[in-house]
C-alpha atoms as a PDB file:
ATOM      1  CA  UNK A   1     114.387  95.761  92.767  1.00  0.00           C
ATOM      2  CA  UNK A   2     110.415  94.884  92.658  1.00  0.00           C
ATOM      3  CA  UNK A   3     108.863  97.088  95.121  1.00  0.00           C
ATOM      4  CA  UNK A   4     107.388  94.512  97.303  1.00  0.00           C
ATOM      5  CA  UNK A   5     110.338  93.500  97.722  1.00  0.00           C
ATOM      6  CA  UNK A   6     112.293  96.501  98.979  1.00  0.00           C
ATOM      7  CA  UNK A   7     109.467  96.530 101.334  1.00  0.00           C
ATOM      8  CA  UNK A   8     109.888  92.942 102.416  1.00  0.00           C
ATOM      9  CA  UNK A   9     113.474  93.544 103.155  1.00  0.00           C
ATOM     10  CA  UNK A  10     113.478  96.148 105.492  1.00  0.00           C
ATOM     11  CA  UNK A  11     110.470  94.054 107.381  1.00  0.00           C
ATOM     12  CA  UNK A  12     112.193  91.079 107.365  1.00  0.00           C
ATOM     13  CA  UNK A  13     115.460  92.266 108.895  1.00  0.00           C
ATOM     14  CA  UNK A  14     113.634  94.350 111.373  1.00  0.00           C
ATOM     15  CA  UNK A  15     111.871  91.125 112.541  1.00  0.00           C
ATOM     16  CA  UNK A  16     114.893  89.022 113.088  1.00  0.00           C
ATOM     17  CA  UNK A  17     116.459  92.000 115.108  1.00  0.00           C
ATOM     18  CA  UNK A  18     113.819  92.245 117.559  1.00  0.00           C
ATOM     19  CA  UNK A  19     112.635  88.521 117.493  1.00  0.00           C
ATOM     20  CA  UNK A  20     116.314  87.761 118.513  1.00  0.00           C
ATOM     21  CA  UNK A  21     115.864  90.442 121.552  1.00  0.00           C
ATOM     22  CA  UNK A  22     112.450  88.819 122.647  1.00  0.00           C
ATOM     23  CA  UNK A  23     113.724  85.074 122.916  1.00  0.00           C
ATOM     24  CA  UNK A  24     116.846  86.239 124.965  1.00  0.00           C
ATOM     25  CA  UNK A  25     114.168  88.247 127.514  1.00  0.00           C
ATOM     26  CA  UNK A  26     111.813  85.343 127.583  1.00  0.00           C
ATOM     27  CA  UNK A  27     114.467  82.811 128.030  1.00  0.00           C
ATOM     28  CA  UNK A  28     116.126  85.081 130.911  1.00  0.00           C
ATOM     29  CA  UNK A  29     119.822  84.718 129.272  1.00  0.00           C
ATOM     30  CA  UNK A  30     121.923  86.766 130.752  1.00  0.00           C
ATOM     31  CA  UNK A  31     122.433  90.679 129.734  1.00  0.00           C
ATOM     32  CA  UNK A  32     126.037  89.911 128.284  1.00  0.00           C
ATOM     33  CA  UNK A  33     124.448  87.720 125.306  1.00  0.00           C
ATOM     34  CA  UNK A  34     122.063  91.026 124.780  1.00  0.00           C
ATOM     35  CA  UNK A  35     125.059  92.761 124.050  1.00  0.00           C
ATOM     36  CA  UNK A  36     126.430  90.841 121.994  1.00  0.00           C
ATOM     37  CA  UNK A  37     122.945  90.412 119.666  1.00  0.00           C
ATOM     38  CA  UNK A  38     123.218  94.145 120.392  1.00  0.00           C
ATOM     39  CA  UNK A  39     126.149  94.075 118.028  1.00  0.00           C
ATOM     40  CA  UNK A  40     125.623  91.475 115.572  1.00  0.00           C
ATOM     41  CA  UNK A  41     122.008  93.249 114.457  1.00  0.00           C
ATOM     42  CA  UNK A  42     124.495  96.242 113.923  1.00  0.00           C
ATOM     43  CA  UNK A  43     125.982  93.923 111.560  1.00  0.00           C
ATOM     44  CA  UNK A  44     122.867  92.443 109.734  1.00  0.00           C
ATOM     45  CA  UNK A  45     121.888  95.635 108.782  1.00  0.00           C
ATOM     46  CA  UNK A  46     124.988  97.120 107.603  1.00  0.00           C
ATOM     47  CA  UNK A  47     126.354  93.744 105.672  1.00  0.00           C
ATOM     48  CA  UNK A  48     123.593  93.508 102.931  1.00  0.00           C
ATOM     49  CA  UNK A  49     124.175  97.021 101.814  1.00  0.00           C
ATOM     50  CA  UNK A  50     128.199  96.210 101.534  1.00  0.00           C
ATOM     51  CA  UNK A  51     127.476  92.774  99.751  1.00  0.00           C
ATOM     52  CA  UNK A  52     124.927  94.568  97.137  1.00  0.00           C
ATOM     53  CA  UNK A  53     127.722  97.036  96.420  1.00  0.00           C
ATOM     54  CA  UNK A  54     130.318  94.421  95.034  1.00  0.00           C
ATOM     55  CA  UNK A  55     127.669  92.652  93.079  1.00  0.00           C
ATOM     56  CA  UNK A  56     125.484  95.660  91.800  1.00  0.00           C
ATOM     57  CA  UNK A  57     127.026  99.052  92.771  1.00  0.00           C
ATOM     58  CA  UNK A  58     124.710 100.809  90.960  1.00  0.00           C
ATOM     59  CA  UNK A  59     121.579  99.539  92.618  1.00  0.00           C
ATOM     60  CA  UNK A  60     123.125 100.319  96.259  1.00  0.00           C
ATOM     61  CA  UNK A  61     121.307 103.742  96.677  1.00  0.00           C
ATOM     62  CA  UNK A  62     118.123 101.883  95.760  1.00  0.00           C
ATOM     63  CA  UNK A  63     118.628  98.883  98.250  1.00  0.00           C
ATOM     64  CA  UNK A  64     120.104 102.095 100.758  1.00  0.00           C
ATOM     65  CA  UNK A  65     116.481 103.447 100.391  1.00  0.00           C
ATOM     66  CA  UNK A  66     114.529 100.560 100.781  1.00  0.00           C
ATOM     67  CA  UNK A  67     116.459  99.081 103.628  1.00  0.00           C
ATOM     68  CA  UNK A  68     116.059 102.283 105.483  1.00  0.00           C
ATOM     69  CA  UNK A  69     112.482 103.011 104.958  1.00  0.00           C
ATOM     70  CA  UNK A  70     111.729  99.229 105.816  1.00  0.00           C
ATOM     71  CA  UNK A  71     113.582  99.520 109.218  1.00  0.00           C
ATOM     72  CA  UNK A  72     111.946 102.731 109.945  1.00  0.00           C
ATOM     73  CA  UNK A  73     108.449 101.416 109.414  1.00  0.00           C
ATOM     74  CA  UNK A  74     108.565  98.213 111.002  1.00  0.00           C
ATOM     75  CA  UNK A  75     111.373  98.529 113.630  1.00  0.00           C
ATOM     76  CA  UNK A  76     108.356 100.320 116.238  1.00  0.00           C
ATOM     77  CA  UNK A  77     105.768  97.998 114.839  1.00  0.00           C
ATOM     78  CA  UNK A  78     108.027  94.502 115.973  1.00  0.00           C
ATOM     79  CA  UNK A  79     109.107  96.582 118.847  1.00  0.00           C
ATOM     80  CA  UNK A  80     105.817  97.399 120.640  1.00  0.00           C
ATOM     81  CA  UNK A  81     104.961  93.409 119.249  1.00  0.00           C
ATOM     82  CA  UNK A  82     107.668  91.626 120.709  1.00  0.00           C
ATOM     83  CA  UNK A  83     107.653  93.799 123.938  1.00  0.00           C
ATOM     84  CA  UNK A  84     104.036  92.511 124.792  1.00  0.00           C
ATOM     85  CA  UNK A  85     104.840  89.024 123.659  1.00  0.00           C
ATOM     86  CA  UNK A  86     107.877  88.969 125.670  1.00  0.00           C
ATOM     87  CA  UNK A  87     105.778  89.415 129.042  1.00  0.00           C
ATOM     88  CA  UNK A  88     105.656  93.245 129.842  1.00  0.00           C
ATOM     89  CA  UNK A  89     103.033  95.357 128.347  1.00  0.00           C
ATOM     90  CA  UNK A  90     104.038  97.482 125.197  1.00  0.00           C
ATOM     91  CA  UNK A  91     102.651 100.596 127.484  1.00  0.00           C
ATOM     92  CA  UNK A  92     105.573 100.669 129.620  1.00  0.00           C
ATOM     93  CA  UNK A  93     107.442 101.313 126.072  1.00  0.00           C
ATOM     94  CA  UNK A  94     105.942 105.376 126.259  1.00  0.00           C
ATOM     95  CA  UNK A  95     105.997 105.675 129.895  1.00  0.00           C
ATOM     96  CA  UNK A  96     109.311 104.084 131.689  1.00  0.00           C
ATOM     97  CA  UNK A  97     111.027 103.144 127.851  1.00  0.00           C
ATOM     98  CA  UNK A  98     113.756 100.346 127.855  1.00  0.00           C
ATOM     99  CA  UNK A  99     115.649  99.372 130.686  1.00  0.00           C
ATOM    100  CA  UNK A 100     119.146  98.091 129.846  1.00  0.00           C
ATOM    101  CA  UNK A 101     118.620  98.420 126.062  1.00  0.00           C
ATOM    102  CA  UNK A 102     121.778 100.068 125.416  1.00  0.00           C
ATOM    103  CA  UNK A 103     125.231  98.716 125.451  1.00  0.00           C
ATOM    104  CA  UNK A 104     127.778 101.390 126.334  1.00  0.00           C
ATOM    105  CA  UNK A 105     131.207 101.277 127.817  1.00  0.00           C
ATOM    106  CA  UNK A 106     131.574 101.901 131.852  1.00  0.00           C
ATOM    107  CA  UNK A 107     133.579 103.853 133.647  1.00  0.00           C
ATOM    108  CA  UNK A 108     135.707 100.859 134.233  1.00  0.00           C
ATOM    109  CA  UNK A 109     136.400  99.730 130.305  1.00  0.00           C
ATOM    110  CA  UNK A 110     133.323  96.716 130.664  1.00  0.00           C
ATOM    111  CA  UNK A 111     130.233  97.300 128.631  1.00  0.00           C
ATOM    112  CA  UNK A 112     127.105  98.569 131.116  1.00  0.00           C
ATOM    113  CA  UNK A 113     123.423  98.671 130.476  1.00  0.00           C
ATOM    114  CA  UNK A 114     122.425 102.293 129.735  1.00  0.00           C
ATOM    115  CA  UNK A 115     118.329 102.757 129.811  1.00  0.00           C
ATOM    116  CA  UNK A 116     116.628 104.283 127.220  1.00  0.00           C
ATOM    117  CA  UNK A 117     113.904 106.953 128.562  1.00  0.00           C
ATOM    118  CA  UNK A 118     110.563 107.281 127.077  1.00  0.00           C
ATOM    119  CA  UNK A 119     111.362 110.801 126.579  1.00  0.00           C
ATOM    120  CA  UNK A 120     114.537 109.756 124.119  1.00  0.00           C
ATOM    121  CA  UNK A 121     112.506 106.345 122.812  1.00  0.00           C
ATOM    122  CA  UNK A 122     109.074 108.303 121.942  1.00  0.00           C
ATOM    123  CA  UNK A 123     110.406 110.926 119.845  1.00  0.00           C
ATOM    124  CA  UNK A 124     113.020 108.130 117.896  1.00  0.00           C
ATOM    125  CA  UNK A 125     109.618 105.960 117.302  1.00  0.00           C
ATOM    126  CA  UNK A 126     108.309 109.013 115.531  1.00  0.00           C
ATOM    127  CA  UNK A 127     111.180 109.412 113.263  1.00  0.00           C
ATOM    128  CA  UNK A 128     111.666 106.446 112.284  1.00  0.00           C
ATOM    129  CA  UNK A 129     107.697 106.318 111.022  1.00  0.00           C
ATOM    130  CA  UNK A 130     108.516 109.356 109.204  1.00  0.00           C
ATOM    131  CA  UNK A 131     111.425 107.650 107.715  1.00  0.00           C
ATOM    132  CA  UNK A 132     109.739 104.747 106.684  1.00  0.00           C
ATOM    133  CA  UNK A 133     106.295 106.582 105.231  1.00  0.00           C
ATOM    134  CA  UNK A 134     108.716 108.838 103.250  1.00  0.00           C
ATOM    135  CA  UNK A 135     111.428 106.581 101.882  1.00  0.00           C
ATOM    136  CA  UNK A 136     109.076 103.830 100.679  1.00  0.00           C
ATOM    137  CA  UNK A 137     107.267 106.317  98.621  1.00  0.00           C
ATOM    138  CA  UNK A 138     107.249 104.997  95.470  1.00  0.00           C
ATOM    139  CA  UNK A 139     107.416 108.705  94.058  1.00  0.00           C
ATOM    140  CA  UNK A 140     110.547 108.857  96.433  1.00  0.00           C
ATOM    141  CA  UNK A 141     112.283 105.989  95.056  1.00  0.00           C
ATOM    142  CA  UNK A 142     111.868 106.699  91.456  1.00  0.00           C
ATOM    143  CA  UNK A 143     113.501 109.879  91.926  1.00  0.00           C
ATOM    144  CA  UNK A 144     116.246 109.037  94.162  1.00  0.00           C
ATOM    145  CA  UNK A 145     116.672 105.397  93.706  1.00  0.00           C
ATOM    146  CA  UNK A 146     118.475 105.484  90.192  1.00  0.00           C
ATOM    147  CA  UNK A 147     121.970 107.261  90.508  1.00  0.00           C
ATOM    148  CA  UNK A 148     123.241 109.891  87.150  1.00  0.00           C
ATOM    149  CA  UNK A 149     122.466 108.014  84.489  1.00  0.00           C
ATOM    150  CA  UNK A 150     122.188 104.211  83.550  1.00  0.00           C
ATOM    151  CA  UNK A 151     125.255 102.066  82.805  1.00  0.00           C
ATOM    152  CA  UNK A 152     123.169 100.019  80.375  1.00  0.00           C
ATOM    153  CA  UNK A 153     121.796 103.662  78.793  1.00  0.00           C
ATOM    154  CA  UNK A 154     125.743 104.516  78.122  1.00  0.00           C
ATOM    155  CA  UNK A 155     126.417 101.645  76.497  1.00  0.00           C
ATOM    156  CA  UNK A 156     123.870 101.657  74.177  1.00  0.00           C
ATOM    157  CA  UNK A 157     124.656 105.580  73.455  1.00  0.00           C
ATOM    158  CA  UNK A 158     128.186 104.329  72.514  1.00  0.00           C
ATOM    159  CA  UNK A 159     127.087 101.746  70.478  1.00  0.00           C
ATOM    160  CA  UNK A 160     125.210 103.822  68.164  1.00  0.00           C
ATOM    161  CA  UNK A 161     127.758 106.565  67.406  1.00  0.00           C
ATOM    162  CA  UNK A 162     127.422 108.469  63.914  1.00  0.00           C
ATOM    163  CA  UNK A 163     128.889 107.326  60.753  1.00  0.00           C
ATOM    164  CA  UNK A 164     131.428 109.111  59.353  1.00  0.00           C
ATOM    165  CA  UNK A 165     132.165 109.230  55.686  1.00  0.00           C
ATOM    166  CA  UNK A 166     135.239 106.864  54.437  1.00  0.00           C
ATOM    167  CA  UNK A 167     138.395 108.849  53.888  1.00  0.00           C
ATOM    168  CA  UNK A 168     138.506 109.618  50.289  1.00  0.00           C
ATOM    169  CA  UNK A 169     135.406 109.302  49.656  1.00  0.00           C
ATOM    170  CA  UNK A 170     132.695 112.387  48.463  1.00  0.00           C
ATOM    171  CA  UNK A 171     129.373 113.151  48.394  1.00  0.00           C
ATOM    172  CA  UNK A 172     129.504 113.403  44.758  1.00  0.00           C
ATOM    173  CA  UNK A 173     131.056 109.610  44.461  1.00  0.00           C
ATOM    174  CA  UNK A 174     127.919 108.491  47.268  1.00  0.00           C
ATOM    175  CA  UNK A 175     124.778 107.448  45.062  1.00  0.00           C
ATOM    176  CA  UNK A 176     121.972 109.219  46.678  1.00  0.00           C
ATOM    177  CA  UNK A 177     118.812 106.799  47.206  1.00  0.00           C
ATOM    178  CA  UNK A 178     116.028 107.878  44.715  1.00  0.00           C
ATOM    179  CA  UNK A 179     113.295 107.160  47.623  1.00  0.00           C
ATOM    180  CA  UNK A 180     115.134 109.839  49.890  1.00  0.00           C
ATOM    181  CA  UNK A 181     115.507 112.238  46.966  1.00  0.00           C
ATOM    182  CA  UNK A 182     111.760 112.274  46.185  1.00  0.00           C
ATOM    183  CA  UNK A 183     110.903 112.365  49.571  1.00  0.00           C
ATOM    184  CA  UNK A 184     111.281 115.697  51.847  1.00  0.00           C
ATOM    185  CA  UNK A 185     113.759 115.384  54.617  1.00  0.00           C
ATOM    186  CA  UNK A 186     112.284 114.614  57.506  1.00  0.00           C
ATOM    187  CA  UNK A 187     113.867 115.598  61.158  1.00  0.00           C
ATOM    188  CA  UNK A 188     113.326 113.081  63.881  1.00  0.00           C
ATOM    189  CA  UNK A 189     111.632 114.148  66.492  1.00  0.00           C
ATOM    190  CA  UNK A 190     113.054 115.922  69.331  1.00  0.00           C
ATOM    191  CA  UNK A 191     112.888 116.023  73.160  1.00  0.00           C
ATOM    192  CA  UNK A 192     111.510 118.859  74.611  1.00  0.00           C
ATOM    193  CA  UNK A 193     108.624 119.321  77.787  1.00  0.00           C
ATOM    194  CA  UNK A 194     105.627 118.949  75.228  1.00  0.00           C
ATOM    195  CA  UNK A 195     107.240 115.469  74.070  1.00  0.00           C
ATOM    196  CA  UNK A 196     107.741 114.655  77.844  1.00  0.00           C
ATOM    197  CA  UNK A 197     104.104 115.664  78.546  1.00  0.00           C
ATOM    198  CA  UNK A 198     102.461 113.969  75.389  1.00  0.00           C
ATOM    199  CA  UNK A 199     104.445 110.904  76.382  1.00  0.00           C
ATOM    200  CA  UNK A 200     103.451 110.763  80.453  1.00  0.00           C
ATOM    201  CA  UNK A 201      99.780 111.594  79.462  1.00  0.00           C
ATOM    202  CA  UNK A 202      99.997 108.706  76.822  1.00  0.00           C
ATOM    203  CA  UNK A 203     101.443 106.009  79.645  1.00  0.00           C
ATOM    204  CA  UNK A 204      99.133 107.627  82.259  1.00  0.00           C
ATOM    205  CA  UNK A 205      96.338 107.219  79.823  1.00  0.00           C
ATOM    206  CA  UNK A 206      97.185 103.535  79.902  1.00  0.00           C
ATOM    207  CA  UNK A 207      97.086 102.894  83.494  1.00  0.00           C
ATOM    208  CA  UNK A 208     100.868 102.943  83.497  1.00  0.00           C
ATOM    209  CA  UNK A 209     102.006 103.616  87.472  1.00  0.00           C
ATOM    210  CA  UNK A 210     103.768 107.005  88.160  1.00  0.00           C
ATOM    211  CA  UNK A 211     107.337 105.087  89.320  1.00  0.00           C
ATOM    212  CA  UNK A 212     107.571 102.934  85.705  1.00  0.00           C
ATOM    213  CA  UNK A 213     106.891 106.353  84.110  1.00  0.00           C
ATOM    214  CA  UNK A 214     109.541 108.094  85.442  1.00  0.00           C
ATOM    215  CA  UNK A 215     111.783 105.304  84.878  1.00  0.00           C
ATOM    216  CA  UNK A 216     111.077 105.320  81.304  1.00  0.00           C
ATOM    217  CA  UNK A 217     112.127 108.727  81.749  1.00  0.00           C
ATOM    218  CA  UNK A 218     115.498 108.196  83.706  1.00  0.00           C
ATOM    219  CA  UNK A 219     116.430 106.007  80.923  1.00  0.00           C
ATOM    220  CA  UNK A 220     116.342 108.472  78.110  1.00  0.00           C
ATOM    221  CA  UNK A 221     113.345 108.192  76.488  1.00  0.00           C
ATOM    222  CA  UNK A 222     111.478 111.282  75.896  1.00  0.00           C
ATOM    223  CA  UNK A 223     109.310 111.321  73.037  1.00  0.00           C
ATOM    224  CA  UNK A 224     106.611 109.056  71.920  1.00  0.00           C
ATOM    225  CA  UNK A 225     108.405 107.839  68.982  1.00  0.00           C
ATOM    226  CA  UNK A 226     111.274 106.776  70.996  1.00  0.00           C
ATOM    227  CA  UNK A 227     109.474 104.455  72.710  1.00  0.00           C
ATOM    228  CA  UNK A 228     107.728 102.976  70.436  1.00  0.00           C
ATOM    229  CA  UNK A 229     111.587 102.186  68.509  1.00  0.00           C
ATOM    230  CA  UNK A 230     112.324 100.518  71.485  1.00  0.00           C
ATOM    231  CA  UNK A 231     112.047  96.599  71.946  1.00  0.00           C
ATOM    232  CA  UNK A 232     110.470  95.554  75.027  1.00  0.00           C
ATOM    233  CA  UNK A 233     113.817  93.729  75.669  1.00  0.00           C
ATOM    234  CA  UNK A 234     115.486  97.393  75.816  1.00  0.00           C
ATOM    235  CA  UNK A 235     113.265  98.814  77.537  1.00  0.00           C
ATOM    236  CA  UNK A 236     113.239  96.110  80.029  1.00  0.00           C
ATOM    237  CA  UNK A 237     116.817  96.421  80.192  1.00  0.00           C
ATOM    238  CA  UNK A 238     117.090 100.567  80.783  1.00  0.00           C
ATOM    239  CA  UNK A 239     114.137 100.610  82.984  1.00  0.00           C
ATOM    240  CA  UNK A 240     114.648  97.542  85.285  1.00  0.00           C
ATOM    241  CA  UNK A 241     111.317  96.392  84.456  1.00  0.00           C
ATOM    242  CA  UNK A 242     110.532  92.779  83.741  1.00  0.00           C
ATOM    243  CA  UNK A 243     110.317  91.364  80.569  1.00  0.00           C
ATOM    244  CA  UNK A 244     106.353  90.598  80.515  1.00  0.00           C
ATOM    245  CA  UNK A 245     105.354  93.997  81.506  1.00  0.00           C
ATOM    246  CA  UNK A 246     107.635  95.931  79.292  1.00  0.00           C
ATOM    247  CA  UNK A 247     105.998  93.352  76.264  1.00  0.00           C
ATOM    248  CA  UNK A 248     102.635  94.453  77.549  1.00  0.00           C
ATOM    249  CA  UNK A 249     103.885  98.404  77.927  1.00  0.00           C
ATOM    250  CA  UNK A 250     105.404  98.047  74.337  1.00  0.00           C
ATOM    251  CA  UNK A 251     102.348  96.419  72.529  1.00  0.00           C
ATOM    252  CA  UNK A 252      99.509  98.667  74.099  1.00  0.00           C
ATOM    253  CA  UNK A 253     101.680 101.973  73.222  1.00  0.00           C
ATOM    254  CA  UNK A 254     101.482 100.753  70.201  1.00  0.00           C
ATOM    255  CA  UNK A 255      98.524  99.915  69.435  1.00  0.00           C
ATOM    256  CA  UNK A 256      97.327 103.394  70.794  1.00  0.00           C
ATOM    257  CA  UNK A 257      99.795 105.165  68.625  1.00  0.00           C
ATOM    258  CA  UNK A 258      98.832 102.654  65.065  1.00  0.00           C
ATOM    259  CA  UNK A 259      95.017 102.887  65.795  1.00  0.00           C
ATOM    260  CA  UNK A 260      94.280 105.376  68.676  1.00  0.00           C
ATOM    261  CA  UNK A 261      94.083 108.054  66.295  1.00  0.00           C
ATOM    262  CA  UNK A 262      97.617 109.672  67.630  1.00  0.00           C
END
C-alpha cells in the first residue's frame, strides 16, 4: 500500500465517524440514533480489515498498521473539529469531556448514556497521538508491515531449484565448456553485513528512501550484484513498489555500478 495512502485511510474513516456524530448533535436527533451510529462506526472500522484479509491476507498487518495509526492521529483532530462546529466549544472537551458519549447497558437491560470525564478523555487523546505518530512511521511500517517472508519471494526460490545430474549420466560423459575450463571458477557473491552495508550505502547514495531500502531487503536481496540481476519487474513484484520507480531504481544502480567506478 502507497504510503499516502495508508495515511488517507485512517483520516478518512476517522472523518466519517465523527462527521456522522456532529450532524446527529446539530440536527438534535434523538440519543437512541447516537447509539446506534455508536455501533455501526464500530463496524466501519473493523470491516475493512476483515475484507482485506480474504482478498490479500498477507497485506492485513500492513493495512492493521495504517488503519490504526490513521485513527489515532486524526480521531482527536476531527474530534476537537466537529465538537466546535457542532455548537459547543472544543474547550469543554478537557474540562467537563463528553456527556452521553458512551452507550452502555442499564441496570434495567436498555442501553444508557454513560459520560466520558475529561480525566478518562484527556489521557485517551494522548494515546491515541502517540499511536498515530508511532505507527505511521515509515521506519515502523517497513519493519513491521511485511509478515515472515514474501509469498512472491517463495515462489521464485522454488522456481529456481538446482539441477541435478540425469540418472546415468557422469561427469566424465558431460563435455566440459572450454570457456569455463580456461577461466578460474568464480564463487558468486555472498550475503553477509558488509554486502548489506555496501548495498544500503549504494541506494542511500542515490537518494533511495529508508522504507524502499529495507524492503529491498525483506525481499531477499542482499548484495549489490543481486540487485542489479534483478528486472525491475521482480523487483517491483518482491518489494511492492511500482513499476516506474523500480525501472528508475534498476537503471540508476546500474549505471553507478557500470560507470561509477564500483
Amino acid at each position: 500500500m502507497r504510503y499516502a495512502h495508508g495515511i488517507i485511510l485512517g483520516a478518512v474513516l476517522s472523518f466519517v465517524i465523527f462527521l456522522g456524530a456532529a450532524i446527529i448533535k446539530i440536527l438534535a436527533i434523538p440519543w437512541e440514533v447516537y447509539a446506534v451510529w455508536f455501533f455501526l462506526s464500530i463496524g466501519i472500522v473493523v470491516l475493512p480489515p476483515i475484507l482485506v484479509y480474504f482478498a490479500r491476507k498477507d497485506a492485513v498487518r500492513e493495512f492493521l498498521i495504517y488503519e490504526a495509526g490513521g485513527l489515532g492521529l486524526f480521531s482527536p483532530l476531527w474530534l476537537i473539529l466537529f465538537t466546535d462546529l457542532s455548537g459547543d466549544s472544543w474547550v469543554v472537551l478537557f474540562t467537563e469531556g463528553i456527556v452521553g458519549g458512551l452507550p452502555a447497558p442499564g441496570p434495567a437491560g436498555p442501553l444508557v448514556q454513560v459520560d466520558i470525564s475529561n480525566i478518562i478523555l484527556i489521557p485517551i487523546l494522548i494515546f491515541f497521538l502517540l499511536i498515530g505518530v508511532i505507527f505511521l512511521r515509515p521506519s515502523f511500517i517497513a519493519k513491521h508491515g511485511v509478515k515472515g517472508e514474501m509469498a512472491e519471494l517463495r515462489d521464485l526460490k522454488e522456481s529456481t531449484e538446482p539441477v541435478t545430474t540425469p540418472t546415468g549420466v557422469t561427469s566424465e560423459t558431460i563435455e566440459e565448456d572450454p570457456i569455463e575450463k580456461d577461466l578460474p571458477a568464480v564463487a558468486p557473491p555472498e550475503a553477509s553485513a558488509d554486502t548489506m552495508a555496501d548495498l544500503r550505502g549504494l541506494l542511500t547514495e542515490l537518494g533511495t528512501p529508508e522504507p524502499t531500502i529495507n524492503l529491498i531487503f525483506n525481499a531477499g536481496i542482499a548484495t549489490t550484484t543481486d540487485l542489479v540481476a534483478t528486472s525491475p519487474e521482480q523487483l517491483a513484484t518482491l518489494t511492492g513498489i511500482d513499476k516506474r520507480t523500480a525501472e528508475d531504481l534498476h537503471m540508476a544502480v546500474q549505471k553507478k555500478v557500470w560507470f561509477g567506478g564500483i
